[in-house]
PDB file of N, CA and C in Angstrom:
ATOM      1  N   UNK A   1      12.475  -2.126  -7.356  1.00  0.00           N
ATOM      2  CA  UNK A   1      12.100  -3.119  -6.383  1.00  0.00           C
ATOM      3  C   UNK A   1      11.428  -4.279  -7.100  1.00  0.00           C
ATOM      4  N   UNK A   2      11.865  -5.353  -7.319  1.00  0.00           N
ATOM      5  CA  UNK A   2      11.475  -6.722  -7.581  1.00  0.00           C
ATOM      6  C   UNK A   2      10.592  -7.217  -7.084  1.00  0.00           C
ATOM      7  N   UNK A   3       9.573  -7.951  -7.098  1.00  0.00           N
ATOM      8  CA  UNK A   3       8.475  -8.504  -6.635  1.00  0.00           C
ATOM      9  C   UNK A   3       9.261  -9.999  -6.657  1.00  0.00           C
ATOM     10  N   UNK A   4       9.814 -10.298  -5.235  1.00  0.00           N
ATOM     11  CA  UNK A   4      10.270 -11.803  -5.086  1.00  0.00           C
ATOM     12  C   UNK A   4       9.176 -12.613  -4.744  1.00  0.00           C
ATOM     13  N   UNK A   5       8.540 -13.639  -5.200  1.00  0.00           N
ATOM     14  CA  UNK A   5       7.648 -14.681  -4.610  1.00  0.00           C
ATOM     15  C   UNK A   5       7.701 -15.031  -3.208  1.00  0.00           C
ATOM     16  N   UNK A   6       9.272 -15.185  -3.092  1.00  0.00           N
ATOM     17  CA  UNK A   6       9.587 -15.630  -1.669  1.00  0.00           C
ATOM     18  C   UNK A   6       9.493 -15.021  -0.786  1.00  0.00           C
ATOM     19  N   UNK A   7       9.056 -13.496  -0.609  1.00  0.00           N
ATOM     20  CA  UNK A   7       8.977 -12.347   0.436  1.00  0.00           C
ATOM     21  C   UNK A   7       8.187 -12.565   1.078  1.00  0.00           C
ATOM     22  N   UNK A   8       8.658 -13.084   2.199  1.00  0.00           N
ATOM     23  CA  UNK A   8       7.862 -13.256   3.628  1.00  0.00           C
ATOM     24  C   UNK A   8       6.368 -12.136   3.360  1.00  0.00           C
ATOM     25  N   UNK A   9       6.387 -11.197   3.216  1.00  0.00           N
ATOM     26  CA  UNK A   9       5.312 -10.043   3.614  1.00  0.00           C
ATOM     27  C   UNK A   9       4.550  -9.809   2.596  1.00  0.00           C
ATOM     28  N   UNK A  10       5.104 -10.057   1.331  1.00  0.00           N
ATOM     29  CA  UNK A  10       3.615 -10.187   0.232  1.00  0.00           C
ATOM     30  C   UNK A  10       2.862 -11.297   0.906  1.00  0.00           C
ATOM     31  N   UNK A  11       1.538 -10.958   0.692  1.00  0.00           N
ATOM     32  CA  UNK A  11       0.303 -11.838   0.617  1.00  0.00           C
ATOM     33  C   UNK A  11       0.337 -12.930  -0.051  1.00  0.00           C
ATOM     34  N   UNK A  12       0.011 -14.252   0.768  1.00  0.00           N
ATOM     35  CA  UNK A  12       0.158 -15.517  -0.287  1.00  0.00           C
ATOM     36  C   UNK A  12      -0.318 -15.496  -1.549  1.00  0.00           C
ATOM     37  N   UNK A  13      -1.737 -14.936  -1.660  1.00  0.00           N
ATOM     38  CA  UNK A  13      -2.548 -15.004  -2.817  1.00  0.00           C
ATOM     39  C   UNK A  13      -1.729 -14.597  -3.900  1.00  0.00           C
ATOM     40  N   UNK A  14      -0.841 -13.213  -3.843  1.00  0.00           N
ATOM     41  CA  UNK A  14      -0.041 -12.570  -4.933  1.00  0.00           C
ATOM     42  C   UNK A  14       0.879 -13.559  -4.832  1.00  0.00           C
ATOM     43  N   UNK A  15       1.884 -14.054  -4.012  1.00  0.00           N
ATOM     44  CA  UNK A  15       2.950 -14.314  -4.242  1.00  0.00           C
ATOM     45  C   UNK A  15       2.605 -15.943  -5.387  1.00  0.00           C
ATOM     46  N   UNK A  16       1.371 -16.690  -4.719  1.00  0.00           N
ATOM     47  CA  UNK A  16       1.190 -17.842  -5.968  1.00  0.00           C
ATOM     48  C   UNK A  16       0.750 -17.341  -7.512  1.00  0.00           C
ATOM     49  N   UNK A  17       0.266 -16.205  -7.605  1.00  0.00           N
ATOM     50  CA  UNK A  17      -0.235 -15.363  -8.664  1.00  0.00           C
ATOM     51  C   UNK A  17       0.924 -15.312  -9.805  1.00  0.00           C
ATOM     52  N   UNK A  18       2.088 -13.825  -9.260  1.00  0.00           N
ATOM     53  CA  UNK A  18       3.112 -14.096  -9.979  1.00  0.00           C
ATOM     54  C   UNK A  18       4.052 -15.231 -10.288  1.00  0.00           C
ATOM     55  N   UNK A  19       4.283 -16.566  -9.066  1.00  0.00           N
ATOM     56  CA  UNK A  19       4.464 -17.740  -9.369  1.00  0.00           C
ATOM     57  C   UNK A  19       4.124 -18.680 -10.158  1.00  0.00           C
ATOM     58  N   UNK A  20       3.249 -18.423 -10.631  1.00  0.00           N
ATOM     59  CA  UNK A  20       2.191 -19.131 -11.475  1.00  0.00           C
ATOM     60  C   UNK A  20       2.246 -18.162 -13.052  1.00  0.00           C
ATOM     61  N   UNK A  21       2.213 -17.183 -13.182  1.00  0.00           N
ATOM     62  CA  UNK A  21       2.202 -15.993 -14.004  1.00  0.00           C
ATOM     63  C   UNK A  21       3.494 -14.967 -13.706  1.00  0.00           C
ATOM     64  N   UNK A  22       4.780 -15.491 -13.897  1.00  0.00           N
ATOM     65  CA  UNK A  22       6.078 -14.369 -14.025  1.00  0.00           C
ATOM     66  C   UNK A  22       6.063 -13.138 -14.729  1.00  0.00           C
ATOM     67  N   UNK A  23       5.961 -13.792 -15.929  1.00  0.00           N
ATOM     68  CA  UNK A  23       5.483 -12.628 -16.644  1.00  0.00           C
ATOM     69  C   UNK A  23       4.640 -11.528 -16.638  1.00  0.00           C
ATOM     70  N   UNK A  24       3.644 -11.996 -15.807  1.00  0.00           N
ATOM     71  CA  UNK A  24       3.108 -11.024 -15.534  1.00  0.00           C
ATOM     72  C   UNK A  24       3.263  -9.970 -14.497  1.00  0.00           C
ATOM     73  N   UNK A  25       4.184 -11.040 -13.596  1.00  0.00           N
ATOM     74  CA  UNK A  25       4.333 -10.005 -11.837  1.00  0.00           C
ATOM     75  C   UNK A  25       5.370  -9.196 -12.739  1.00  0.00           C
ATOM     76  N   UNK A  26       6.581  -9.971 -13.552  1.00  0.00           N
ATOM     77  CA  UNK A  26       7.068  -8.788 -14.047  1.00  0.00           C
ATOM     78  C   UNK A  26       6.563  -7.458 -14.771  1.00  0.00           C
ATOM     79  N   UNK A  27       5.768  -7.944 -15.513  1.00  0.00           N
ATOM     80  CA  UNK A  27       5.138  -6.582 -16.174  1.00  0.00           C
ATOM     81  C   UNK A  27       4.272  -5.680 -15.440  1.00  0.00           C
ATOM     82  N   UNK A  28       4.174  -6.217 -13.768  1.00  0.00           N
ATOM     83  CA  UNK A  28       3.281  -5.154 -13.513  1.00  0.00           C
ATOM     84  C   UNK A  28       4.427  -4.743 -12.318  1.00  0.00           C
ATOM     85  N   UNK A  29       5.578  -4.971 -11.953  1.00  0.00           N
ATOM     86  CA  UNK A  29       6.638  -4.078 -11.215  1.00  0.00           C
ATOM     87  C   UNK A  29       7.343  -3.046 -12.377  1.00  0.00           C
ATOM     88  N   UNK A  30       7.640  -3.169 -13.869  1.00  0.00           N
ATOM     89  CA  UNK A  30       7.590  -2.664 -13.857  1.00  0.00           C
ATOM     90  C   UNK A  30       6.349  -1.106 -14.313  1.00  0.00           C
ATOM     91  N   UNK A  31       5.688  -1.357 -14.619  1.00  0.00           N
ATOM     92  CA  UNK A  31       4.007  -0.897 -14.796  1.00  0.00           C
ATOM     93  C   UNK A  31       4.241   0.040 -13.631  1.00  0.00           C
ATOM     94  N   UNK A  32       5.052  -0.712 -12.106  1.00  0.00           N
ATOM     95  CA  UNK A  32       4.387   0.474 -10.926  1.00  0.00           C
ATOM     96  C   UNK A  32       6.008   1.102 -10.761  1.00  0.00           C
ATOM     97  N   UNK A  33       7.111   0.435 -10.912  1.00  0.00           N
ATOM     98  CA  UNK A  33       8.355   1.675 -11.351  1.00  0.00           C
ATOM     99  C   UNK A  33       8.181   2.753 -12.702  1.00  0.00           C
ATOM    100  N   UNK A  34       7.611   2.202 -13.372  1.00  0.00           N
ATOM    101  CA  UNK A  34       7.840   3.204 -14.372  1.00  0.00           C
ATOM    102  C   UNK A  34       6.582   4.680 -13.647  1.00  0.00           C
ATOM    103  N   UNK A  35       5.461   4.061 -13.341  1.00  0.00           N
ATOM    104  CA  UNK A  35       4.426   4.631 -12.703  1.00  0.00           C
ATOM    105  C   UNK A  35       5.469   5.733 -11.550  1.00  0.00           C
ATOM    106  N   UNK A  36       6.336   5.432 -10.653  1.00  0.00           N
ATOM    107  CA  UNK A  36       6.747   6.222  -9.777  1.00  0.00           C
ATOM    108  C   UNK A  36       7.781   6.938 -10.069  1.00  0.00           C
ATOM    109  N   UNK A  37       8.558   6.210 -11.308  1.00  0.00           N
ATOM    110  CA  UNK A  37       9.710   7.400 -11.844  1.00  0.00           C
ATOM    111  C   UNK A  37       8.760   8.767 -12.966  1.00  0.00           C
ATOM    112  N   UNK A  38       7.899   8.597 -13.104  1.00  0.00           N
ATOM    113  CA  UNK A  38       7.024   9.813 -13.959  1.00  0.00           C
ATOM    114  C   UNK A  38       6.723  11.305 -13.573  1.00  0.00           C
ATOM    115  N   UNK A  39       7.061  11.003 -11.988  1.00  0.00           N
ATOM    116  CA  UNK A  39       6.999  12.551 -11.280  1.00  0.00           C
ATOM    117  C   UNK A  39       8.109  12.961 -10.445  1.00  0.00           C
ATOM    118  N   UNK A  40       7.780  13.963  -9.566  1.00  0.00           N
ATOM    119  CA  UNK A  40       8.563  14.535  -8.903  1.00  0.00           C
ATOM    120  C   UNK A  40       8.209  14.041  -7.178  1.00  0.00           C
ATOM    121  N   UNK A  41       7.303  12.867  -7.133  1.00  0.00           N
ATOM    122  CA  UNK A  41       7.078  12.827  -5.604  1.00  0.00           C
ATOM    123  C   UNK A  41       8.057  11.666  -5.337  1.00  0.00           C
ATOM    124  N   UNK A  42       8.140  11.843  -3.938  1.00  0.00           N
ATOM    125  CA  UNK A  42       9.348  10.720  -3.038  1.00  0.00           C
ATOM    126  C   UNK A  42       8.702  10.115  -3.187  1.00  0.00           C
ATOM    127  N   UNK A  43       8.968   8.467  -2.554  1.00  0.00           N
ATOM    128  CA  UNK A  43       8.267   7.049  -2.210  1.00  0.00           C
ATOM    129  C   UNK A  43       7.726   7.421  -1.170  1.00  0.00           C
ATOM    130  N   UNK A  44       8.235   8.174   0.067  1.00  0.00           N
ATOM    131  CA  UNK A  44       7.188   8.210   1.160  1.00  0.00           C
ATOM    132  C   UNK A  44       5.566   8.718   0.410  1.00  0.00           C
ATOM    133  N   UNK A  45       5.949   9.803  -0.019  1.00  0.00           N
ATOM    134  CA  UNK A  45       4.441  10.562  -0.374  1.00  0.00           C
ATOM    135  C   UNK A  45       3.435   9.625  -1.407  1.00  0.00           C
ATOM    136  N   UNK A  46       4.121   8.969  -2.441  1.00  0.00           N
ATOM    137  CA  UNK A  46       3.465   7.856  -3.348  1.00  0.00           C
ATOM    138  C   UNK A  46       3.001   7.149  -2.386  1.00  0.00           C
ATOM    139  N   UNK A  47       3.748   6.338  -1.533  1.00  0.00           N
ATOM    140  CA  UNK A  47       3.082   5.296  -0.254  1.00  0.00           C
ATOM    141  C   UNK A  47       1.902   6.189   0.282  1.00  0.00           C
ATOM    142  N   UNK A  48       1.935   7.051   0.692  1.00  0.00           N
ATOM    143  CA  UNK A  48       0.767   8.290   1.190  1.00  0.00           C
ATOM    144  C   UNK A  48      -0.553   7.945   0.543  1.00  0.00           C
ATOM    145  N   UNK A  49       0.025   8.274  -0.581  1.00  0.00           N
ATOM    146  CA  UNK A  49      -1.264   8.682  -2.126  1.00  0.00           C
ATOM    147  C   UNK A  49      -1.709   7.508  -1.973  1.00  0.00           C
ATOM    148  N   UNK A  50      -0.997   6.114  -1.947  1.00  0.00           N
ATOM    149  CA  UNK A  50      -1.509   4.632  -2.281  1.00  0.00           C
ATOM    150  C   UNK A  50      -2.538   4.524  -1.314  1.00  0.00           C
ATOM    151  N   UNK A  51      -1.966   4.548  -0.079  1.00  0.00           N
ATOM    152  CA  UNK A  51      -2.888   4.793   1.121  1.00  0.00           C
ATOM    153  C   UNK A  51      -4.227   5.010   0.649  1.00  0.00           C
ATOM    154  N   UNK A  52      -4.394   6.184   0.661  1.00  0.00           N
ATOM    155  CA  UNK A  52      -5.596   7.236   0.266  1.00  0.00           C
ATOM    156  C   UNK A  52      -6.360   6.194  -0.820  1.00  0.00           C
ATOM    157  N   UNK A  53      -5.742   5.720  -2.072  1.00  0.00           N
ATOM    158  CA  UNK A  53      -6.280   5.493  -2.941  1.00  0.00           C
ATOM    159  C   UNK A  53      -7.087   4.296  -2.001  1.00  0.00           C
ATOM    160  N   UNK A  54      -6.098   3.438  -1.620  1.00  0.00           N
ATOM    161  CA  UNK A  54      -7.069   1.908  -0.900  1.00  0.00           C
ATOM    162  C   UNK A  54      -7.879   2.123   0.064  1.00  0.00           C
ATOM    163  N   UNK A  55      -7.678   3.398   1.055  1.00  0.00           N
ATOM    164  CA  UNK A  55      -9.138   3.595   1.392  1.00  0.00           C
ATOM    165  C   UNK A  55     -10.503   3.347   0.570  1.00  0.00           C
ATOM    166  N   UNK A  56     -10.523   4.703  -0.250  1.00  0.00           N
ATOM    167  CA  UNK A  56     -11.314   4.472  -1.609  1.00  0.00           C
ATOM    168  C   UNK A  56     -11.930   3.354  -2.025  1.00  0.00           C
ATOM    169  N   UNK A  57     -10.899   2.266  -2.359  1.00  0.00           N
ATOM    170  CA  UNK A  57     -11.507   1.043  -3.218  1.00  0.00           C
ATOM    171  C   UNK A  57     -11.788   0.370  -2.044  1.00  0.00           C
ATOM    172  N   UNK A  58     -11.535   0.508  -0.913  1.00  0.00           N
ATOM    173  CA  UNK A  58     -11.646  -0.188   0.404  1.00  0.00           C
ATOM    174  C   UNK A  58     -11.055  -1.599   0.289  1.00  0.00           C
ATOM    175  N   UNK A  59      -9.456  -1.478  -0.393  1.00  0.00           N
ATOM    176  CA  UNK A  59      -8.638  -2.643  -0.516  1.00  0.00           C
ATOM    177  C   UNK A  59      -7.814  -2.994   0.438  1.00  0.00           C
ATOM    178  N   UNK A  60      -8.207  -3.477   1.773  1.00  0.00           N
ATOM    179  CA  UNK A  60      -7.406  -3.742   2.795  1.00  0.00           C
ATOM    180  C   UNK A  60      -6.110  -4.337   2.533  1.00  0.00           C
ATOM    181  N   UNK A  61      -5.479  -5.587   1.759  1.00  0.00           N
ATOM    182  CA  UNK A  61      -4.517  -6.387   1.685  1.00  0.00           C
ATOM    183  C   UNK A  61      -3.497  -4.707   0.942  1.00  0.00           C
ATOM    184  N   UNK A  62      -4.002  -4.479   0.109  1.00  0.00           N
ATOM    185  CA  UNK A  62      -3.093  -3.399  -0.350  1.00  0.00           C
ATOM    186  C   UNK A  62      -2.958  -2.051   0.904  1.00  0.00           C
ATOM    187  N   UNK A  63      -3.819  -1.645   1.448  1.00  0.00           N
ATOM    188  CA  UNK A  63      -3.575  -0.342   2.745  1.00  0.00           C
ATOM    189  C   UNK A  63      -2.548  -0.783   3.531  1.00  0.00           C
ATOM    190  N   UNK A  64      -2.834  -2.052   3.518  1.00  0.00           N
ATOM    191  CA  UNK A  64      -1.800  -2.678   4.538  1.00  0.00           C
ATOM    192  C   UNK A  64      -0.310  -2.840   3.764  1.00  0.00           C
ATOM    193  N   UNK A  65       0.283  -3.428   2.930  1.00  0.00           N
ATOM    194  CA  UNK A  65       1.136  -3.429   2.239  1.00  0.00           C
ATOM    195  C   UNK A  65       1.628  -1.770   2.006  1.00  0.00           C
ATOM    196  N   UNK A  66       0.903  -1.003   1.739  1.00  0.00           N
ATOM    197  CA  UNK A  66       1.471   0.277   1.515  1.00  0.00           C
ATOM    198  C   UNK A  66       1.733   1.107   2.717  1.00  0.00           C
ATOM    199  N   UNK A  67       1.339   0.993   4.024  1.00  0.00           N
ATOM    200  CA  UNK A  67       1.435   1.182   4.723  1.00  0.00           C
ATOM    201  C   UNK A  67       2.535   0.989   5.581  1.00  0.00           C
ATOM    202  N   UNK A  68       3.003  -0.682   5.540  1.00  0.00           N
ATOM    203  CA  UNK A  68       4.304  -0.829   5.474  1.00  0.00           C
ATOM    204  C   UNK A  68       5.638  -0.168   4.801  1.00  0.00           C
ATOM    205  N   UNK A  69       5.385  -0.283   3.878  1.00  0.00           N
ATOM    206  CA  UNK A  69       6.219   0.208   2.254  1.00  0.00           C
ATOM    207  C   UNK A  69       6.343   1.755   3.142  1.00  0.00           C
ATOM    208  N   UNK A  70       5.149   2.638   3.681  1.00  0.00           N
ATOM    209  CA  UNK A  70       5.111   4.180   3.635  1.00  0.00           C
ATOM    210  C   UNK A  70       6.460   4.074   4.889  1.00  0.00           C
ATOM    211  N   UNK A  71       6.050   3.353   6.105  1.00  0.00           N
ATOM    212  CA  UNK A  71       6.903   3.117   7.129  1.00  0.00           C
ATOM    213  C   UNK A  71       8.844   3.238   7.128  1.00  0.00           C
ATOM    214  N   UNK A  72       8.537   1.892   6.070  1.00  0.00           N
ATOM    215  CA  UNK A  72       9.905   1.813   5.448  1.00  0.00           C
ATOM    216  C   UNK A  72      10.661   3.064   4.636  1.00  0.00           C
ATOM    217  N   UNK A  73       9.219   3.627   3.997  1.00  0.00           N
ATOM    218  CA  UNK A  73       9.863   5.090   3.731  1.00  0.00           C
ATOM    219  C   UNK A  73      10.268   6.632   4.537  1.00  0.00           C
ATOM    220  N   UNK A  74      10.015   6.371   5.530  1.00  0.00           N
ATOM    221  CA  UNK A  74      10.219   7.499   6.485  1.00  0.00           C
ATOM    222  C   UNK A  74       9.190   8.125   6.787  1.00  0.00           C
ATOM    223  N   UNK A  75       7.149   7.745   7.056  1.00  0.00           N
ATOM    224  CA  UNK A  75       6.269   8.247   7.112  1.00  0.00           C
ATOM    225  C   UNK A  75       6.091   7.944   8.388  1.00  0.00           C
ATOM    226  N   UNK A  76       5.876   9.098   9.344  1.00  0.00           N
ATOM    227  CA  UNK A  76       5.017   8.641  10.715  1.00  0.00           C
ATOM    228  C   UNK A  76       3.729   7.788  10.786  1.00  0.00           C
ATOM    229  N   UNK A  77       3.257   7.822  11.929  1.00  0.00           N
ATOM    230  CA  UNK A  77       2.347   7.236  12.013  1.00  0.00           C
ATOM    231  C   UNK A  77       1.381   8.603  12.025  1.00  0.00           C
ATOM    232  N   UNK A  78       1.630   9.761  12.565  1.00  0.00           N
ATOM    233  CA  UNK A  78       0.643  10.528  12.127  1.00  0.00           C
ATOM    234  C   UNK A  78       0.193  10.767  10.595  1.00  0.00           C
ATOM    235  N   UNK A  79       1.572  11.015   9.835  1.00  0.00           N
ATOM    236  CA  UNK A  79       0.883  10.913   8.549  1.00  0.00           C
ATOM    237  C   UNK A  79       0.355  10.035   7.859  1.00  0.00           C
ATOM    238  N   UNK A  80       0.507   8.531   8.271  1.00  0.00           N
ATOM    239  CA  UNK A  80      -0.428   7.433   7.808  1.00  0.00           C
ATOM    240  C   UNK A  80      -1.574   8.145   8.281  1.00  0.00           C
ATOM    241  N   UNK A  81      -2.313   8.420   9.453  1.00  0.00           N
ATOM    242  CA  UNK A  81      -3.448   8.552  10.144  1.00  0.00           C
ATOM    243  C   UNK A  81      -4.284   9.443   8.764  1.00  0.00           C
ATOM    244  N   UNK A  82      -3.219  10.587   8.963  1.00  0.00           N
ATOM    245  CA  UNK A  82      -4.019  11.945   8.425  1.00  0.00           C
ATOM    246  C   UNK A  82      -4.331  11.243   6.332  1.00  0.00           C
ATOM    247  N   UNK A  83      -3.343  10.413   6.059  1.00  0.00           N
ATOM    248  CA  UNK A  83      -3.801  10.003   4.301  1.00  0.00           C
ATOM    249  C   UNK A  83      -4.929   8.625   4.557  1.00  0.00           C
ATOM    250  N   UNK A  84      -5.402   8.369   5.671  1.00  0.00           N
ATOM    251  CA  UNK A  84      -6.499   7.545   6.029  1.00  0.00           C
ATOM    252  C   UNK A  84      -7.737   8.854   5.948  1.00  0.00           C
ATOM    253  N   UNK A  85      -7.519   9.481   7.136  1.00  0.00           N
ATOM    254  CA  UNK A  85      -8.402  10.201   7.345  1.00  0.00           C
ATOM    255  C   UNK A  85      -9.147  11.216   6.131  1.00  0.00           C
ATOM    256  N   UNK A  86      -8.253  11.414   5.053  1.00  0.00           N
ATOM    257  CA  UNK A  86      -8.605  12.352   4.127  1.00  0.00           C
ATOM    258  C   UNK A  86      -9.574  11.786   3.660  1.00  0.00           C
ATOM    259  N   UNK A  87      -9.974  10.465   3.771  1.00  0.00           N
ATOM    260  CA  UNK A  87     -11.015   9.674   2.895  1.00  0.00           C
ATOM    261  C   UNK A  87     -12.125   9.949   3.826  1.00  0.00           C
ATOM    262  N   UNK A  88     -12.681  10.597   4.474  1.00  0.00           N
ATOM    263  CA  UNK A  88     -14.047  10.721   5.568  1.00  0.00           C
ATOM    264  C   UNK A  88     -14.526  11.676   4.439  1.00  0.00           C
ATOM    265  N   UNK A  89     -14.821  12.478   4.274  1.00  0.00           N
ATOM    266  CA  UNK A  89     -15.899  13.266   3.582  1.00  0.00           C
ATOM    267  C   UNK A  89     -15.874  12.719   2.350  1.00  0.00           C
ATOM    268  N   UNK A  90     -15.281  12.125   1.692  1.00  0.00           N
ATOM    269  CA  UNK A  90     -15.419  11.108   0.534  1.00  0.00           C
ATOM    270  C   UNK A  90     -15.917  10.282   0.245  1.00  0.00           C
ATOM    271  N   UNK A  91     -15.270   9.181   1.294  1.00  0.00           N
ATOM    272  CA  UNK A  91     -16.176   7.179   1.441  1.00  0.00           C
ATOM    273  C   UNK A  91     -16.701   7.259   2.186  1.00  0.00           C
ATOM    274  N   UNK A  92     -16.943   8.279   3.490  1.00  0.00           N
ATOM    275  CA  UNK A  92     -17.424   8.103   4.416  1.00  0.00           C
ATOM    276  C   UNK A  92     -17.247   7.734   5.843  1.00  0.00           C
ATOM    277  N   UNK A  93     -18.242   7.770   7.033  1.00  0.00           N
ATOM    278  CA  UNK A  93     -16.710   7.359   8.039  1.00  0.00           C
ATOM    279  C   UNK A  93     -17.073   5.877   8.481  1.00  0.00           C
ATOM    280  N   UNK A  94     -17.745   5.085   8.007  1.00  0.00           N
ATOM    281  CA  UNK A  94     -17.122   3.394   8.146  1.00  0.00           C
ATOM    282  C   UNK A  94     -16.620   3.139   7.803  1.00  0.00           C
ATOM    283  N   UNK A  95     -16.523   3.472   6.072  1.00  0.00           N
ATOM    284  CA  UNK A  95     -14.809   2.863   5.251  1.00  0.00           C
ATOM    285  C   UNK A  95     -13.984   3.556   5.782  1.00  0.00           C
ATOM    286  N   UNK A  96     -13.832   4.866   6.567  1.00  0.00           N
ATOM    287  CA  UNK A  96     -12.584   5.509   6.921  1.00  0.00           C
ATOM    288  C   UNK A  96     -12.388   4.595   8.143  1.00  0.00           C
ATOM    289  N   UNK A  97     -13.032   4.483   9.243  1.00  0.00           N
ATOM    290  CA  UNK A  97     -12.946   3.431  10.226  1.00  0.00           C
ATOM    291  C   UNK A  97     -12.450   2.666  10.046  1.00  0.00           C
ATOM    292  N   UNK A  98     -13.046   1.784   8.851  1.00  0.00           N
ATOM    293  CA  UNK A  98     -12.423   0.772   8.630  1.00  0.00           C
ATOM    294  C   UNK A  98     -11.026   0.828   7.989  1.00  0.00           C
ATOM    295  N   UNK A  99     -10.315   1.206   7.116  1.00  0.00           N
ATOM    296  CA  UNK A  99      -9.452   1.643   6.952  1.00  0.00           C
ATOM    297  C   UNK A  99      -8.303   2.055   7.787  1.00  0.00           C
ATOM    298  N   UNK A 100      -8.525   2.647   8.848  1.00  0.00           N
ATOM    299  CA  UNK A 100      -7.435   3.133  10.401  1.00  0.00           C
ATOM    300  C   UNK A 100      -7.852   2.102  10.707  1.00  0.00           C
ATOM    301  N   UNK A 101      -8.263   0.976  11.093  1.00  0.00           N
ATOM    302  CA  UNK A 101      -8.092  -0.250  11.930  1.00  0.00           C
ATOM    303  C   UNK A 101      -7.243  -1.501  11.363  1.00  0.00           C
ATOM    304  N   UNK A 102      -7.082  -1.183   9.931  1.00  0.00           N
ATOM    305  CA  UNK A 102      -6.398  -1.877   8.935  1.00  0.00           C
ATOM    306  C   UNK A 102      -4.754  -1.492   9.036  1.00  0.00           C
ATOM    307  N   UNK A 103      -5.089   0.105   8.891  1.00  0.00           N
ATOM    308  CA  UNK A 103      -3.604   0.707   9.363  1.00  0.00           C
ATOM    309  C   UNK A 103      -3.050   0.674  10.435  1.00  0.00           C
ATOM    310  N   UNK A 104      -3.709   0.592  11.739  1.00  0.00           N
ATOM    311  CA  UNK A 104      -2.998   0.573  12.657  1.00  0.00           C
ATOM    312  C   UNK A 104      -2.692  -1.317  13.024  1.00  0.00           C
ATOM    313  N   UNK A 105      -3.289  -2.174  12.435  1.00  0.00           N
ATOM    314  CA  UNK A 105      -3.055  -3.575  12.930  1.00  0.00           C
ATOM    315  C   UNK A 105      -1.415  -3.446  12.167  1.00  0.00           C
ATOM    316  N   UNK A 106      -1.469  -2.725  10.727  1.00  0.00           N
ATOM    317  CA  UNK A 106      -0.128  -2.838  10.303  1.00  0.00           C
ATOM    318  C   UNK A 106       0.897  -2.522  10.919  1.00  0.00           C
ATOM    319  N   UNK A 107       0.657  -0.961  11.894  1.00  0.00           N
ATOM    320  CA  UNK A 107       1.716  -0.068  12.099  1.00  0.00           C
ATOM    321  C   UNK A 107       1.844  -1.335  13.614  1.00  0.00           C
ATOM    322  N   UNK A 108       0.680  -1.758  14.149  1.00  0.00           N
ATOM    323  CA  UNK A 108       1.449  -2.575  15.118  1.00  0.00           C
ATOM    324  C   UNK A 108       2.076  -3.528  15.195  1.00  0.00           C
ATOM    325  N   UNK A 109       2.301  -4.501  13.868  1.00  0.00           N
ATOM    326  CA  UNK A 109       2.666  -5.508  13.794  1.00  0.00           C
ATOM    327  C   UNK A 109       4.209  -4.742  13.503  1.00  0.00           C
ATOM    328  N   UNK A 110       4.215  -3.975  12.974  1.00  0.00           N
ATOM    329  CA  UNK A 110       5.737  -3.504  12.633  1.00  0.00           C
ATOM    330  C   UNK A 110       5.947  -3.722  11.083  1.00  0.00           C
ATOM    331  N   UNK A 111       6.864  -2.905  10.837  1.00  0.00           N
ATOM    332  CA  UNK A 111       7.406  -3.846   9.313  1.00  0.00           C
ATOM    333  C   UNK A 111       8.647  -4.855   9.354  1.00  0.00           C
TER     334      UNK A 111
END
């Protein structure tokens, strides 16, 4: 998957980033293909894991992007819920809050 500048649904900020720096958006698609061909998990479940992880850093622009991406991969909306939710005894439950309100503005906008 290519990181096009022109993709409606990346975030402006990235899309002037790699526009500005090619080289670099290239080196970091592939950085995250090589990253997903290294195991044995589908894209749905990686989209999962990403999830989880941006709870964590409490990186909304990315929960949201992966969230989409998980969609496009064949993930319900329950299992978005439940790789949100795993982050409560971890970050806690405002970043988890916050986090499901991030996910669900995504899952409602659609992909």
């Amino acid at each position: 998957m290519a990181t096009d500048p022109s993709n409606e649904k990346l975030p402006g900020t990235f899309k002037a980033f790699i526009k500005k720096f090619p080289k670099l958006g290239q080196a970091h698609e592939m950085v995250a293909q090589a990253v997903e061909e290294a195991g044995p998990l589908d894209a749905k479940q990686c989209c999962l894991i990403k999830i989880g992880i941006c709870v964590g850093a409490g990186l909304e622009s990315a929960l949201r992007s992966h969230v989409r991406r998980a969609i496009e991969a064949g993930a319900t909306t329950q299992e978005i819920e439940q790789a949100v939710l795993l982050g409560m005894n971890t970050v806690g439950f405002p970043s988890t809050v916050a986090a499901w309100s991030w996910a669900w503005q995504q899952i409602d906008r659609g992909t």
